[in-house]
PDB file of N, CA and C in Angstrom:
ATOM      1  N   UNK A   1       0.836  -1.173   0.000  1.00  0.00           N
ATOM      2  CA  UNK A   1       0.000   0.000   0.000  1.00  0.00           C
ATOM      3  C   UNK A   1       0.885   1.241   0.000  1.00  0.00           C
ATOM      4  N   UNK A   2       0.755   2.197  -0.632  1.00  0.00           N
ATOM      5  CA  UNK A   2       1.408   3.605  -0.823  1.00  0.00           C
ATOM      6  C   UNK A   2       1.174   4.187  -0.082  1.00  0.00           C
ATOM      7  N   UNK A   3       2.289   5.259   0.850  1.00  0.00           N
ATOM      8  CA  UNK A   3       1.659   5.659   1.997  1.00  0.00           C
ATOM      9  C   UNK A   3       1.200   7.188   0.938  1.00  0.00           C
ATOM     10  N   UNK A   4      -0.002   7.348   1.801  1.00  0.00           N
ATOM     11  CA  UNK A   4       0.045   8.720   1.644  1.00  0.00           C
ATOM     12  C   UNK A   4       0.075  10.159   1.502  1.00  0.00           C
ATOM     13  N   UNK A   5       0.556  11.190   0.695  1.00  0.00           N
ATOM     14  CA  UNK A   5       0.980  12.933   1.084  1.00  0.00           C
ATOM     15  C   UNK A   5       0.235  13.279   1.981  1.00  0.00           C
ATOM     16  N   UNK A   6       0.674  14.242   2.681  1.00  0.00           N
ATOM     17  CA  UNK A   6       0.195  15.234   3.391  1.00  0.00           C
ATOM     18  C   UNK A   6       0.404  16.171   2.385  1.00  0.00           C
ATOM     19  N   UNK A   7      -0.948  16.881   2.240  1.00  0.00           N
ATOM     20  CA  UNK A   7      -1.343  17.461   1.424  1.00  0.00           C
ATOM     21  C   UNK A   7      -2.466  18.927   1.733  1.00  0.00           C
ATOM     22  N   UNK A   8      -2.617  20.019   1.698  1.00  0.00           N
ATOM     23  CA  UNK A   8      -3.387  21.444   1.784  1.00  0.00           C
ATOM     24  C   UNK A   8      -4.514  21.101   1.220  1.00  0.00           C
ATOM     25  N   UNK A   9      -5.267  22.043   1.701  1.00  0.00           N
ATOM     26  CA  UNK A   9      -6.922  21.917   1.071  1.00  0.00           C
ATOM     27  C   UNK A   9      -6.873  22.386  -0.680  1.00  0.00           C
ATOM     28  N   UNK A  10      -5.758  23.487  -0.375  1.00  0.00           N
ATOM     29  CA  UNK A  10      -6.072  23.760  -1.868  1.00  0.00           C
ATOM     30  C   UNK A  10      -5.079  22.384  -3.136  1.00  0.00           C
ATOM     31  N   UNK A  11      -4.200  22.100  -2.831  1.00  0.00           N
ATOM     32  CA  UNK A  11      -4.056  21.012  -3.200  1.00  0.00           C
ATOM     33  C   UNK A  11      -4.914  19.846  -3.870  1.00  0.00           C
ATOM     34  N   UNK A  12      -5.469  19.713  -2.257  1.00  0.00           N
ATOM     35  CA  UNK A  12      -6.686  18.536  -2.902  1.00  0.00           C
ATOM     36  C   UNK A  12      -7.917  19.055  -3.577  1.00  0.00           C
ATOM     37  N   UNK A  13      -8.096  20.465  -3.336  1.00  0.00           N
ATOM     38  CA  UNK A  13      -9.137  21.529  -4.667  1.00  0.00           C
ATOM     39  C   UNK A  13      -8.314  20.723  -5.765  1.00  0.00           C
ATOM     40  N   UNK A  14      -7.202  21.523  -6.268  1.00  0.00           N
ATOM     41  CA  UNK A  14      -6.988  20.647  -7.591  1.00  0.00           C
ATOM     42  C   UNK A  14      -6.933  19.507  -7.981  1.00  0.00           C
ATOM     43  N   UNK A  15      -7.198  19.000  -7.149  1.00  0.00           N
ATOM     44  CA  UNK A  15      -6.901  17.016  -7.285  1.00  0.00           C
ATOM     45  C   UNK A  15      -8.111  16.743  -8.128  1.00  0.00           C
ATOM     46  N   UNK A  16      -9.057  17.468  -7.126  1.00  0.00           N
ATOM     47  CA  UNK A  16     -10.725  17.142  -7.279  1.00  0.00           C
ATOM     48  C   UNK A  16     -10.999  17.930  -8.692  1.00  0.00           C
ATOM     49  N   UNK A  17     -10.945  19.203  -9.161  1.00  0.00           N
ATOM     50  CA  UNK A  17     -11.271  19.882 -10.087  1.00  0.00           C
ATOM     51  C   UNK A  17     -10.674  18.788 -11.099  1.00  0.00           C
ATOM     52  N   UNK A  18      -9.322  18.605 -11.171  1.00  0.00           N
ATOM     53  CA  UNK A  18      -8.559  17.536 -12.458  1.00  0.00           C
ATOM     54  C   UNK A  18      -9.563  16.709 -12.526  1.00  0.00           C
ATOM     55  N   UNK A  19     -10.428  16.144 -11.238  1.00  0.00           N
ATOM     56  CA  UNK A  19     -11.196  14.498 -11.673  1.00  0.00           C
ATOM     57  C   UNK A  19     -12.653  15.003 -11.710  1.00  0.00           C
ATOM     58  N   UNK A  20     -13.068  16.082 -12.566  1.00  0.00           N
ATOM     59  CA  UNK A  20     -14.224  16.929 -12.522  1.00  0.00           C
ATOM     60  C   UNK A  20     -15.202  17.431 -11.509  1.00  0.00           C
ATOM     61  N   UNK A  21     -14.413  17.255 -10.182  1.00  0.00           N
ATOM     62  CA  UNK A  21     -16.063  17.600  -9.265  1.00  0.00           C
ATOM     63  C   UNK A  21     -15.406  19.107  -9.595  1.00  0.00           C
ATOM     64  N   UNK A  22     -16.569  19.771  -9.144  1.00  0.00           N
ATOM     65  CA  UNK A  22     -16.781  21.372  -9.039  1.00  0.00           C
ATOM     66  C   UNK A  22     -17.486  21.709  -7.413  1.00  0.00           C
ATOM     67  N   UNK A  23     -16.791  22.903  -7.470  1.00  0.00           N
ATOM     68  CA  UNK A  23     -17.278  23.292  -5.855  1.00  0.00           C
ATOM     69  C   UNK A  23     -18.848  23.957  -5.942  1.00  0.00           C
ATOM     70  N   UNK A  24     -19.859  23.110  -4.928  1.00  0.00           N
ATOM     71  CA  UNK A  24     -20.857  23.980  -4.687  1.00  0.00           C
ATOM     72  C   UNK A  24     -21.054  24.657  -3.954  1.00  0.00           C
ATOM     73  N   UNK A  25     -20.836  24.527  -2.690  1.00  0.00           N
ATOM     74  CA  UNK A  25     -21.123  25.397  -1.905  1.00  0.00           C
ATOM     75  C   UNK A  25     -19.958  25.722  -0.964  1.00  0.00           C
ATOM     76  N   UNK A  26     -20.364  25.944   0.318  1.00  0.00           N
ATOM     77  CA  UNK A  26     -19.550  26.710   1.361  1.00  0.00           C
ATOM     78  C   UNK A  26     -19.772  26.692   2.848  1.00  0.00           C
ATOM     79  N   UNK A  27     -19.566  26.173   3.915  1.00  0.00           N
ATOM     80  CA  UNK A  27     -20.296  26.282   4.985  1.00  0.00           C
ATOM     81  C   UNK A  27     -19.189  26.596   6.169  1.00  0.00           C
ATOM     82  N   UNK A  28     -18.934  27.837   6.783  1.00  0.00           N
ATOM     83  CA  UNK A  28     -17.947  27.884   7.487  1.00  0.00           C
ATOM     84  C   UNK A  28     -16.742  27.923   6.253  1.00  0.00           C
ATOM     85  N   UNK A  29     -15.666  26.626   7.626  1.00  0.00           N
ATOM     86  CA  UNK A  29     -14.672  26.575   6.714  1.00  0.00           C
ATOM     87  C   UNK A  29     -14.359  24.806   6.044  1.00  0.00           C
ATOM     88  N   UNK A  30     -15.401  24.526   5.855  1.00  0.00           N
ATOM     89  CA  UNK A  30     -15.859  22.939   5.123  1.00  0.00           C
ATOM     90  C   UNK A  30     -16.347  23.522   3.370  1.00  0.00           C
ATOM     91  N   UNK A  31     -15.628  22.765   2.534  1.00  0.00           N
ATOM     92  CA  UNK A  31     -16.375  23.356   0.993  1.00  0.00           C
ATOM     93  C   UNK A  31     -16.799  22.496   0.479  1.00  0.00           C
ATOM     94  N   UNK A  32     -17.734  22.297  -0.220  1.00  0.00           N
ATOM     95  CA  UNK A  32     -18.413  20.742  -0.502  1.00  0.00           C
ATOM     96  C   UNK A  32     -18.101  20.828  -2.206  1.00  0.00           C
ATOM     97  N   UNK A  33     -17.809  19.483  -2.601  1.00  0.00           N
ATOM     98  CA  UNK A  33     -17.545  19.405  -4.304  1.00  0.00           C
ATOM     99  C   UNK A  33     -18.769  18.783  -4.494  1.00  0.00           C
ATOM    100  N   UNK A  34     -19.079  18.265  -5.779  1.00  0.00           N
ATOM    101  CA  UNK A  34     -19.953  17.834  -6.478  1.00  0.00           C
ATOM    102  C   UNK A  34     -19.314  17.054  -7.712  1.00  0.00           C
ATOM    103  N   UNK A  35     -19.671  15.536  -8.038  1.00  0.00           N
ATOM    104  CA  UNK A  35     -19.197  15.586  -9.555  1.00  0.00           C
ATOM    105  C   UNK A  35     -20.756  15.380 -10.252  1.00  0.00           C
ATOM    106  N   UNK A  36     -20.805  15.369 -11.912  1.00  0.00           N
ATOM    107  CA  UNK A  36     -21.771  14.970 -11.835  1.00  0.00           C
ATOM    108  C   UNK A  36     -22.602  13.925 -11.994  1.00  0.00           C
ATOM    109  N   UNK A  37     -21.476  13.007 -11.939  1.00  0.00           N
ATOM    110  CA  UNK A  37     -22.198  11.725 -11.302  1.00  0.00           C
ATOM    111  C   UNK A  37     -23.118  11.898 -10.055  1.00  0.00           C
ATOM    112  N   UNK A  38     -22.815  12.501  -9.361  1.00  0.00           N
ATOM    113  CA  UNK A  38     -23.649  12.535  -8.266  1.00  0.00           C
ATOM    114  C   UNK A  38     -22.681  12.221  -6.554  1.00  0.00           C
ATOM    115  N   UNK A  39     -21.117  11.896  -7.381  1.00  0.00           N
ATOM    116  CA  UNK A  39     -20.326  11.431  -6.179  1.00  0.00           C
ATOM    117  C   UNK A  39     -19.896  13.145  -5.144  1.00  0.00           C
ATOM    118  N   UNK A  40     -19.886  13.188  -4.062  1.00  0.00           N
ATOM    119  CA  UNK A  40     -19.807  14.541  -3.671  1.00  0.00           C
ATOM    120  C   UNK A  40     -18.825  13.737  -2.250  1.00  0.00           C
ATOM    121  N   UNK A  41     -18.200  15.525  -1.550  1.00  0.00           N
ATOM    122  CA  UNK A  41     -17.070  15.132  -0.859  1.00  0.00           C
ATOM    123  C   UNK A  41     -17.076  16.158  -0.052  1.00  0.00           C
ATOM    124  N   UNK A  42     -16.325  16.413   1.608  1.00  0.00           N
ATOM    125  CA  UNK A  42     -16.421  17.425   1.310  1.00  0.00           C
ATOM    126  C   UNK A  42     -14.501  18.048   2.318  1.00  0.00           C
ATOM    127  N   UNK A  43     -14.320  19.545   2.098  1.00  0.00           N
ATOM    128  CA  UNK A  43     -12.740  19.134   2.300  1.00  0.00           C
ATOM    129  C   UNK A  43     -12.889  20.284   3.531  1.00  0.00           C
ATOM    130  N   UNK A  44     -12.031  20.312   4.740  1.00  0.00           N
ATOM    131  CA  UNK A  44     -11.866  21.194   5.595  1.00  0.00           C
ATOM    132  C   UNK A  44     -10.936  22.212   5.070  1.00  0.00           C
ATOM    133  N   UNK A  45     -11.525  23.379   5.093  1.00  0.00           N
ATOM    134  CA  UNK A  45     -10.376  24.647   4.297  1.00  0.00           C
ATOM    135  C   UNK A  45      -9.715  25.611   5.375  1.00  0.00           C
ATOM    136  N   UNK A  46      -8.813  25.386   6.085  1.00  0.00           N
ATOM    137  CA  UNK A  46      -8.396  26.109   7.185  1.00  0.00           C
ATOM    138  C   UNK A  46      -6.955  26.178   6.480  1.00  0.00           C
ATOM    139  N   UNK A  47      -7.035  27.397   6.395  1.00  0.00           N
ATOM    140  CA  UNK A  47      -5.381  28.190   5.954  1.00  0.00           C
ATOM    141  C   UNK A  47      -4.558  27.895   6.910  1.00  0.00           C
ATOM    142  N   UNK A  48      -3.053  27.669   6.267  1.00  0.00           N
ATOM    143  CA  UNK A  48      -1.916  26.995   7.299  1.00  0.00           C
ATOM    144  C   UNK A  48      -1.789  25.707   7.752  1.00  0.00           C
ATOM    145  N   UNK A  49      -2.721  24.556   7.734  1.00  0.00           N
ATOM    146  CA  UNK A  49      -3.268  23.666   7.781  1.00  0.00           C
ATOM    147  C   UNK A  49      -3.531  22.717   6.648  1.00  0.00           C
ATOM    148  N   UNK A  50      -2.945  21.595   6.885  1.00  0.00           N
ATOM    149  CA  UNK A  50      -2.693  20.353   5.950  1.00  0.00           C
ATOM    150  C   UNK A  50      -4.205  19.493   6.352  1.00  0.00           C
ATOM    151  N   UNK A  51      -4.029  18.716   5.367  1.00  0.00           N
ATOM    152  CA  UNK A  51      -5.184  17.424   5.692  1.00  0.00           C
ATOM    153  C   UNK A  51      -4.043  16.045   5.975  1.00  0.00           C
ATOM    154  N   UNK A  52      -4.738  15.691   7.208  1.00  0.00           N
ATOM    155  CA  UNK A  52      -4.331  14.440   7.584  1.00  0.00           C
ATOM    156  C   UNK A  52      -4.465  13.578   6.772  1.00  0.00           C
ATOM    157  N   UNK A  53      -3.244  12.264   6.764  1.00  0.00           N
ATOM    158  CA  UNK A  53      -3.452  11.101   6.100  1.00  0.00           C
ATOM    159  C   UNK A  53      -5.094   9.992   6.168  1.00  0.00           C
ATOM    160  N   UNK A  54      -5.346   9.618   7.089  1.00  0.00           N
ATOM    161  CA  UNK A  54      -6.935   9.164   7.250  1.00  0.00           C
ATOM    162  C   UNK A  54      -7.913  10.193   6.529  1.00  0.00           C
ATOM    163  N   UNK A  55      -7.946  11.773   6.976  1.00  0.00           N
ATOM    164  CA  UNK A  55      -9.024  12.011   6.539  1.00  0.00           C
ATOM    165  C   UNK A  55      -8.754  12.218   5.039  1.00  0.00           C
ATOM    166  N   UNK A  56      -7.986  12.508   4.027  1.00  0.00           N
ATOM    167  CA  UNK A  56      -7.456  11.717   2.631  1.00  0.00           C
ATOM    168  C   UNK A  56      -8.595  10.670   2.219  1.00  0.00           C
ATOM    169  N   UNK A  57      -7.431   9.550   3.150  1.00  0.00           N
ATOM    170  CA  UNK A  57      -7.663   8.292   2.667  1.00  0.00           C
ATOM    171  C   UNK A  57      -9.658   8.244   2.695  1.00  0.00           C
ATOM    172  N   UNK A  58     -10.103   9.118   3.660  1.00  0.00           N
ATOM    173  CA  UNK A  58     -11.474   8.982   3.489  1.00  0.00           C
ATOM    174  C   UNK A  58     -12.122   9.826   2.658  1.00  0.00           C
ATOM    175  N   UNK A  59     -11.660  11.144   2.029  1.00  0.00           N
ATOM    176  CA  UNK A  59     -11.826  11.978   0.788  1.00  0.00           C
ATOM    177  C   UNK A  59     -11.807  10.837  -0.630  1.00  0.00           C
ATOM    178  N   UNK A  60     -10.732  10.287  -0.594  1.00  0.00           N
ATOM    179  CA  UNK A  60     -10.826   9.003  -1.575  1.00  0.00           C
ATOM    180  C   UNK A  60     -11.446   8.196  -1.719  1.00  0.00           C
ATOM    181  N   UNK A  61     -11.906   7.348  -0.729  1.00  0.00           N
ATOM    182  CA  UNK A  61     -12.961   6.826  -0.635  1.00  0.00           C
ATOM    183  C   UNK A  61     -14.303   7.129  -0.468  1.00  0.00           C
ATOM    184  N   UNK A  62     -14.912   8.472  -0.353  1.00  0.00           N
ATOM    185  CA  UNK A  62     -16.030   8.793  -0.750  1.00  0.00           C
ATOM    186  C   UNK A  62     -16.425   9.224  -2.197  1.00  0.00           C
ATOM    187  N   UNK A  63     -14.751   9.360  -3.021  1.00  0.00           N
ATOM    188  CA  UNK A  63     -14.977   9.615  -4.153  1.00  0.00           C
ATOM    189  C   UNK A  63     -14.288   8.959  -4.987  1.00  0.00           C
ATOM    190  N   UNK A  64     -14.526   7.185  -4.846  1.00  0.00           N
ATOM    191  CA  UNK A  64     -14.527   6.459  -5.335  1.00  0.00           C
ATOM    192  C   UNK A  64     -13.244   6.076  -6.082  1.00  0.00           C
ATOM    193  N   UNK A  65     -12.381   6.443  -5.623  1.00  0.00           N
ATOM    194  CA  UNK A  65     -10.746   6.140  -6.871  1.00  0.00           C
ATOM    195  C   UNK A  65     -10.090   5.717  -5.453  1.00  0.00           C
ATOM    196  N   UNK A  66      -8.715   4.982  -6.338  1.00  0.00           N
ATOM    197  CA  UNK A  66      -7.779   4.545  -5.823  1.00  0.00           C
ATOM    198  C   UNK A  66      -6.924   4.833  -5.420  1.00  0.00           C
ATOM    199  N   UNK A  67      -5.555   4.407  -5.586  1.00  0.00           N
ATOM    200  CA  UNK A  67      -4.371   4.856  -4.744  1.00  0.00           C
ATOM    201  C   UNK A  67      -3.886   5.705  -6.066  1.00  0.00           C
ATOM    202  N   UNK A  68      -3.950   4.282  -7.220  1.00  0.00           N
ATOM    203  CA  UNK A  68      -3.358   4.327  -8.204  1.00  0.00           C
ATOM    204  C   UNK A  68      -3.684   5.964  -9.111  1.00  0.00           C
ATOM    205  N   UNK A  69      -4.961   5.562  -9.743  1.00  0.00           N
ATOM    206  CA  UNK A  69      -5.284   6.872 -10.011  1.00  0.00           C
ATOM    207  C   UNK A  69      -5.264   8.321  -9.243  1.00  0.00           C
ATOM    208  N   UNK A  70      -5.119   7.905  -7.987  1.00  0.00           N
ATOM    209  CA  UNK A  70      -4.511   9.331  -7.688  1.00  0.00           C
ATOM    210  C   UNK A  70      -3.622   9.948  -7.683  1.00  0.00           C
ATOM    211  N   UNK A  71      -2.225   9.017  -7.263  1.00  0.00           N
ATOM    212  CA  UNK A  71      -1.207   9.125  -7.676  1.00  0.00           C
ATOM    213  C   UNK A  71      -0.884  10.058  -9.193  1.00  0.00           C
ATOM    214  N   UNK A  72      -1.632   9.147 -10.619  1.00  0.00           N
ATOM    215  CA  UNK A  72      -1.350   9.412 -11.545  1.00  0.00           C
ATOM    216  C   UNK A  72      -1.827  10.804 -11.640  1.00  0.00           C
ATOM    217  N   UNK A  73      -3.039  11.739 -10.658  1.00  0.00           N
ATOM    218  CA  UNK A  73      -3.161  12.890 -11.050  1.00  0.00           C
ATOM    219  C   UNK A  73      -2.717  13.713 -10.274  1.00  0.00           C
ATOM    220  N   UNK A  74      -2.221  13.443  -8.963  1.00  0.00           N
ATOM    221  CA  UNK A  74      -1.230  14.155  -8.559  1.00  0.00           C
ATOM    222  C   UNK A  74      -0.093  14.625  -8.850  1.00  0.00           C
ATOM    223  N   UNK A  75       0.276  13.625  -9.808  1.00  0.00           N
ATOM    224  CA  UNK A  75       1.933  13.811 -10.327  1.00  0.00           C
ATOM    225  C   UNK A  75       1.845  14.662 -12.093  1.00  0.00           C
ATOM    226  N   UNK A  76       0.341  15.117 -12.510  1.00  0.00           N
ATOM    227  CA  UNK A  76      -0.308  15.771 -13.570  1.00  0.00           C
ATOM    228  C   UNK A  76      -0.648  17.401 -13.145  1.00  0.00           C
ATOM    229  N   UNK A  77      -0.598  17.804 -11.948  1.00  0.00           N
ATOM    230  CA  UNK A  77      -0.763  18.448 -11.366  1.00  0.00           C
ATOM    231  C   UNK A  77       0.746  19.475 -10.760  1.00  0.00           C
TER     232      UNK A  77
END
C-alpha cells in the first residue's frame, strides 16, 4: 500500500477539479464538491493547515478512486 501525502486543502481543490467535481457550496470553513455523477465530498479549508493522512484516505474513498489513479493525477498536477 502507498503511503500517503500530506497534502493542503487547496491542493486537494486541484486534485478534485482535475477528476471533474466542481465546488458547490460553502459552509464555514468545510467546501463541498460535487461531480456529476452525483459522487460529492467534502474538504476542511483552514489556511496553514494540511489534511491528515486518514481524513485523505477517506476523501478518496467517498470519491470512489484509488491509490493508483490518484497518484497518476497528482503527479499531472
Amino acid at each position: 500500500m502507498t503511503k500517503l501525502p500530506i497534502l493542503s486543502s487547496r491542493q486537494t481543490e486541484k486534485i478534485l477539479f482535475k477528476l471533474g467535481f466542481r465546488r458547490v457550496r460553502q459552509k464555514g470553513s468545510h467546501v463541498f464538491y460535487r461531480h456529476s455523477d452525483g459522487r460529492t465530498t467534502t474538504v476542511p479549508s483552514h489556511k496553514g493547515k494540511s489534511l491528515s493522512r486518514p481524513l485523505l484516505r477517506t476523501i478518496l474513498r467517498e470519491i470512489n478512486i484509488d491509490l493508483n489513479e490518484f497518484d497518476r493525477v497528482l503527479k499531472s498536477i
